[in-house]
N, C-alpha and C. Protein backbone atom coordinates (compact mmCIF):
# COMPACT_ATOMS: atom_id res chain seq x y z
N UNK A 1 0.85 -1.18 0.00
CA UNK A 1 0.00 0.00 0.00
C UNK A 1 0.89 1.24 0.00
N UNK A 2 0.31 1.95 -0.80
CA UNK A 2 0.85 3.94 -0.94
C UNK A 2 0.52 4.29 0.38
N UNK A 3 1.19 5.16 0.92
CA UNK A 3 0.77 6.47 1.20
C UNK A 3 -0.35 7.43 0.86
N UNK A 4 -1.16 7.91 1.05
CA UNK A 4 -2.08 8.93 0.73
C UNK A 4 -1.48 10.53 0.72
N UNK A 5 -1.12 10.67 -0.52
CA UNK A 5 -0.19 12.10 -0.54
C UNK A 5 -1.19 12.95 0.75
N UNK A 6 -0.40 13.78 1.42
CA UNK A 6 -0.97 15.14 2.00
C UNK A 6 -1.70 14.33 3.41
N UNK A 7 -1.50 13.58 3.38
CA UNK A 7 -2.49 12.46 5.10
C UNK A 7 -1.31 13.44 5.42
N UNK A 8 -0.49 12.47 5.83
CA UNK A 8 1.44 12.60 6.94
C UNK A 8 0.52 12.44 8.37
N UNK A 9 -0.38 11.66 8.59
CA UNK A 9 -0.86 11.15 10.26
C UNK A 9 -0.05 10.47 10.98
N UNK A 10 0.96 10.13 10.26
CA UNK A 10 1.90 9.26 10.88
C UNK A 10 3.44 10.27 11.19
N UNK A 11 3.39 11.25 10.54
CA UNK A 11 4.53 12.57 10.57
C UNK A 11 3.73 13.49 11.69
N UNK A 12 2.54 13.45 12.11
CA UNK A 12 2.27 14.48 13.08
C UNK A 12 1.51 13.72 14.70
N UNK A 13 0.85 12.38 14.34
CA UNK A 13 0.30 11.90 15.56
C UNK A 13 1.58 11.33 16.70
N UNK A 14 2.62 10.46 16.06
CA UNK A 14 3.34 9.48 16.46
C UNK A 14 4.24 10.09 17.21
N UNK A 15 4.99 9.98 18.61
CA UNK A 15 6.14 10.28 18.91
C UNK A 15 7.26 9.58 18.04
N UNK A 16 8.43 10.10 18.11
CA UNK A 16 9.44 9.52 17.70
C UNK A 16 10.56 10.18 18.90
N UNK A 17 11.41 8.52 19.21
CA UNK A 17 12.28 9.38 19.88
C UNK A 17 13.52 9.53 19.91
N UNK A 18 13.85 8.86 18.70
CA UNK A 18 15.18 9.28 18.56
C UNK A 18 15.33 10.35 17.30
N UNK A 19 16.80 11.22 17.64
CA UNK A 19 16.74 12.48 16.61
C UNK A 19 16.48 11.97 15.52
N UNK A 20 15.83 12.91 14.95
CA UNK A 20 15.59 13.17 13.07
C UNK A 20 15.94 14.54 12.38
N UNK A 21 16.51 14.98 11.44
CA UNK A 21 17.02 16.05 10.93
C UNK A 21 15.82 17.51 10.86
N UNK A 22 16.34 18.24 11.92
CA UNK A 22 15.54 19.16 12.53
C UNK A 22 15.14 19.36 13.59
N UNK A 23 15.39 17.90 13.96
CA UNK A 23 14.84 17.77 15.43
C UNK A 23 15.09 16.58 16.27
N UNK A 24 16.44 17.15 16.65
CA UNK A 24 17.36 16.38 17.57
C UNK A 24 17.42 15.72 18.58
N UNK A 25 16.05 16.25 19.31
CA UNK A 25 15.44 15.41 20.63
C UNK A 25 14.39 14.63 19.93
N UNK A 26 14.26 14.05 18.93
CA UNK A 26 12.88 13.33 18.48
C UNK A 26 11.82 14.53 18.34
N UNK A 27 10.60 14.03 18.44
CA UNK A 27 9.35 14.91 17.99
C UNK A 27 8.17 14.10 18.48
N UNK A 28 7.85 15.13 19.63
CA UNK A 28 6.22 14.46 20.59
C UNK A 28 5.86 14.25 19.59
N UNK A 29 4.49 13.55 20.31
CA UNK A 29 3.34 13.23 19.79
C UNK A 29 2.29 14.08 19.82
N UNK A 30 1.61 14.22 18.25
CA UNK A 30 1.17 15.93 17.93
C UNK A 30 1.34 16.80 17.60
N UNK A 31 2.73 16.31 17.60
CA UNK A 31 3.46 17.92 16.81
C UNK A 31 3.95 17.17 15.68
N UNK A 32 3.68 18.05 14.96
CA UNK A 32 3.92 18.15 13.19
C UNK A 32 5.55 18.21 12.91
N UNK A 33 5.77 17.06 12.20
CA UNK A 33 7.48 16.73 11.94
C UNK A 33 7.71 17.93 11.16
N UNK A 34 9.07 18.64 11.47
CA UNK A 34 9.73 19.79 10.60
C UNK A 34 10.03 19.37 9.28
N UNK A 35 9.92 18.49 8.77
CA UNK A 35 10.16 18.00 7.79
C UNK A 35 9.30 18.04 6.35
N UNK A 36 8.18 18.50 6.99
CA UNK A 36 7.09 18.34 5.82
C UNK A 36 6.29 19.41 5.34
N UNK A 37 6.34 19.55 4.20
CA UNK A 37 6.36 20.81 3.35
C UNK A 37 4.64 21.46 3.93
N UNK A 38 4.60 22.41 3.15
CA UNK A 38 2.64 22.91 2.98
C UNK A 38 1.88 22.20 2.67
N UNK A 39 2.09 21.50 2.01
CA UNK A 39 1.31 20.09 1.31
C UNK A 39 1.23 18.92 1.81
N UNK A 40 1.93 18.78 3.40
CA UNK A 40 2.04 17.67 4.28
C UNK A 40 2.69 16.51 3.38
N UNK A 41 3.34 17.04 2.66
CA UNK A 41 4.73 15.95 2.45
C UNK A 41 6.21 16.24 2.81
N UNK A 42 6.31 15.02 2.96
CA UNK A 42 7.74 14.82 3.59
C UNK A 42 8.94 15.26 2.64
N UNK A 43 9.97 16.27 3.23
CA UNK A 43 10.56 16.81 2.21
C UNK A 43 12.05 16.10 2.31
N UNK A 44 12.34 15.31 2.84
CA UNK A 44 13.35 13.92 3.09
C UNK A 44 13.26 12.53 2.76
N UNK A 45 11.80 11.96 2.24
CA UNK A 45 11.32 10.95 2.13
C UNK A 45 12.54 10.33 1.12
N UNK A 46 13.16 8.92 1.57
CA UNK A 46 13.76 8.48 0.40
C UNK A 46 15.13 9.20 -0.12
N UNK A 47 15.55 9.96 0.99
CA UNK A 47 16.70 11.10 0.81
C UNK A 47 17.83 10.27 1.76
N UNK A 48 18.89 10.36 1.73
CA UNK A 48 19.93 9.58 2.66
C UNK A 48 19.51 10.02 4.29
N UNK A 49 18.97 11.24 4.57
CA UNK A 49 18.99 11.55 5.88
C UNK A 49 17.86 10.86 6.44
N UNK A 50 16.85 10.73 5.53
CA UNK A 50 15.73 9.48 6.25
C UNK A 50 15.25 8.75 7.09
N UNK A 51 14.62 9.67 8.22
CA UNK A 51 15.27 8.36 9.68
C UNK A 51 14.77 6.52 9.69
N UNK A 52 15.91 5.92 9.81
CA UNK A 52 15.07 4.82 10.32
C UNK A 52 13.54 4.51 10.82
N UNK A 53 13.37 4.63 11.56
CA UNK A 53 12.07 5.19 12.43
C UNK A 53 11.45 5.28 11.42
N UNK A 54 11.41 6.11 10.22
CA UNK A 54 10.12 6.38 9.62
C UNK A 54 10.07 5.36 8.63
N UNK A 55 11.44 5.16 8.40
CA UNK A 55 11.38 3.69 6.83
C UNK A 55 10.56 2.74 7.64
N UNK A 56 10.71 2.16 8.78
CA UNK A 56 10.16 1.40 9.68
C UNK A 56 8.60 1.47 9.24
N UNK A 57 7.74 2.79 8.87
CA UNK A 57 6.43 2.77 9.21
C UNK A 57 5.67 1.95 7.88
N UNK A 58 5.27 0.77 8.24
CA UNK A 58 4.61 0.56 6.78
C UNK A 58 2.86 0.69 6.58
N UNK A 59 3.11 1.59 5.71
CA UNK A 59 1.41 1.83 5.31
C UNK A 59 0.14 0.53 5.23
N UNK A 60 -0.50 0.33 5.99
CA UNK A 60 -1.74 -0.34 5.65
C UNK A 60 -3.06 0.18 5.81
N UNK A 61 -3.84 -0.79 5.25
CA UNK A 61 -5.14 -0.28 5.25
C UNK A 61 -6.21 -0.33 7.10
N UNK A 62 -5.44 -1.06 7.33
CA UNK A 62 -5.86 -1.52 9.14
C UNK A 62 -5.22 -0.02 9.62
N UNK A 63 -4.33 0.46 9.19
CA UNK A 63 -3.99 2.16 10.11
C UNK A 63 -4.30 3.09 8.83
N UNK A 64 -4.57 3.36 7.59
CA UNK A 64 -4.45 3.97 7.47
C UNK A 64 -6.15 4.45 6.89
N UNK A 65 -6.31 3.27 6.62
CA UNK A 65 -8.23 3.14 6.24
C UNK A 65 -8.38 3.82 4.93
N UNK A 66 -9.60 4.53 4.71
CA UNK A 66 -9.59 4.92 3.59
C UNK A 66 -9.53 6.41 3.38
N UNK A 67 -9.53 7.02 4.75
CA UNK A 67 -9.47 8.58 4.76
C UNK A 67 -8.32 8.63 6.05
N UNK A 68 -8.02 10.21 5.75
CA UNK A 68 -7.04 10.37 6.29
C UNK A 68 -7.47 10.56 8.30
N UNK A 69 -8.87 10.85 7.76
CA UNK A 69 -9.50 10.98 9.66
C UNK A 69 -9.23 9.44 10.07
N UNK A 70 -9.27 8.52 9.02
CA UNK A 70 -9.28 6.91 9.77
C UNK A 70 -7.51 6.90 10.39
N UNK A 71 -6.63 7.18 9.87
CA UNK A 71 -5.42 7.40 10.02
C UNK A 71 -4.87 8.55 11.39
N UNK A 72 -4.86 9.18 11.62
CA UNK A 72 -5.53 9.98 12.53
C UNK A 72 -5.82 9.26 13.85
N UNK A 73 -7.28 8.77 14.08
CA UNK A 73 -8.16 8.32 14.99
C UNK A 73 -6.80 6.84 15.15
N UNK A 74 -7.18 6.23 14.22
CA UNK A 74 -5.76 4.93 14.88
C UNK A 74 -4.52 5.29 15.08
N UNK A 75 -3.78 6.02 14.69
CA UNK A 75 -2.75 6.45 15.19
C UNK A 75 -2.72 7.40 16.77
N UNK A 76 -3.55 8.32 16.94
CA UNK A 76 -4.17 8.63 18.28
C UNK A 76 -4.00 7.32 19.14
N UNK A 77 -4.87 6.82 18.79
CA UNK A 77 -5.51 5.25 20.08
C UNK A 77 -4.53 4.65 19.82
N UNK A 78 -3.61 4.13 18.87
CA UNK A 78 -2.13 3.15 19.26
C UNK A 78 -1.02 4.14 19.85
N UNK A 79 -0.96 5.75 19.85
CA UNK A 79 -0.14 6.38 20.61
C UNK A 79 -0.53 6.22 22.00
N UNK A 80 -1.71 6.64 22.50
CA UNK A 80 -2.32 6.38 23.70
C UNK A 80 -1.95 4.79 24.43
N UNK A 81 -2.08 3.93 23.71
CA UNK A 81 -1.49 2.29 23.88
C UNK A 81 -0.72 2.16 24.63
N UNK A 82 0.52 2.68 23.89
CA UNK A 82 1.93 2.72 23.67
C UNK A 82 2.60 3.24 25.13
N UNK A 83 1.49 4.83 25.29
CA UNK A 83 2.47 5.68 26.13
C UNK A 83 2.79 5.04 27.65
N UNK A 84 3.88 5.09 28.09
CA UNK A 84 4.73 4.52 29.44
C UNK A 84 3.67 5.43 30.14
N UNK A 85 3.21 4.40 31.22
CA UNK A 85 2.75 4.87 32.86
C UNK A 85 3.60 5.86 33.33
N UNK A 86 2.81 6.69 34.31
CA UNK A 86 3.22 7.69 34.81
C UNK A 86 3.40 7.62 36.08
């Protein structure tokens, strides 16, 4: 499965925590990766600086559904999953 040009739910819901180019402490969850243009594409995709982490993410239809709100809403609820007790 593609990508859905202009989603990037997975560039703005997801923490990441190790650095990525721009942003050296990683990038909460919710905040919009520096990386991605007006058009919510990734302006590194497939570029040598590329983080791991994101080659890692593979598109399906179980996260990414058929709209970008379905992408979104599951990425939300598997961040929520995920996050370490407090």
């Amino acid at each position: 499965m593609e990508c859905r040009k202009g989603c990037a739910a997975c560039c703005i819901v997801i923490s990441i925590n190790s650095p990525i180019p721009g942003m050296p402490q990683g990038k909460p969850a919710g905040v919009r990766c520096i990386n991605l243009n007006e058009k919510n594409e990734c302006i590194i995709h497939n570029k040598i600086n590329y983080p791991s982490f994101c080659k890692g993410i593979q598109p399906s239809l179980e996260m990414c559904g058929k709209t970008n709100e379905h992408a979104f809403e599951y990425l939300t609820n598997l961040e929520e999953l995920t996050k370490p007790e407090k």
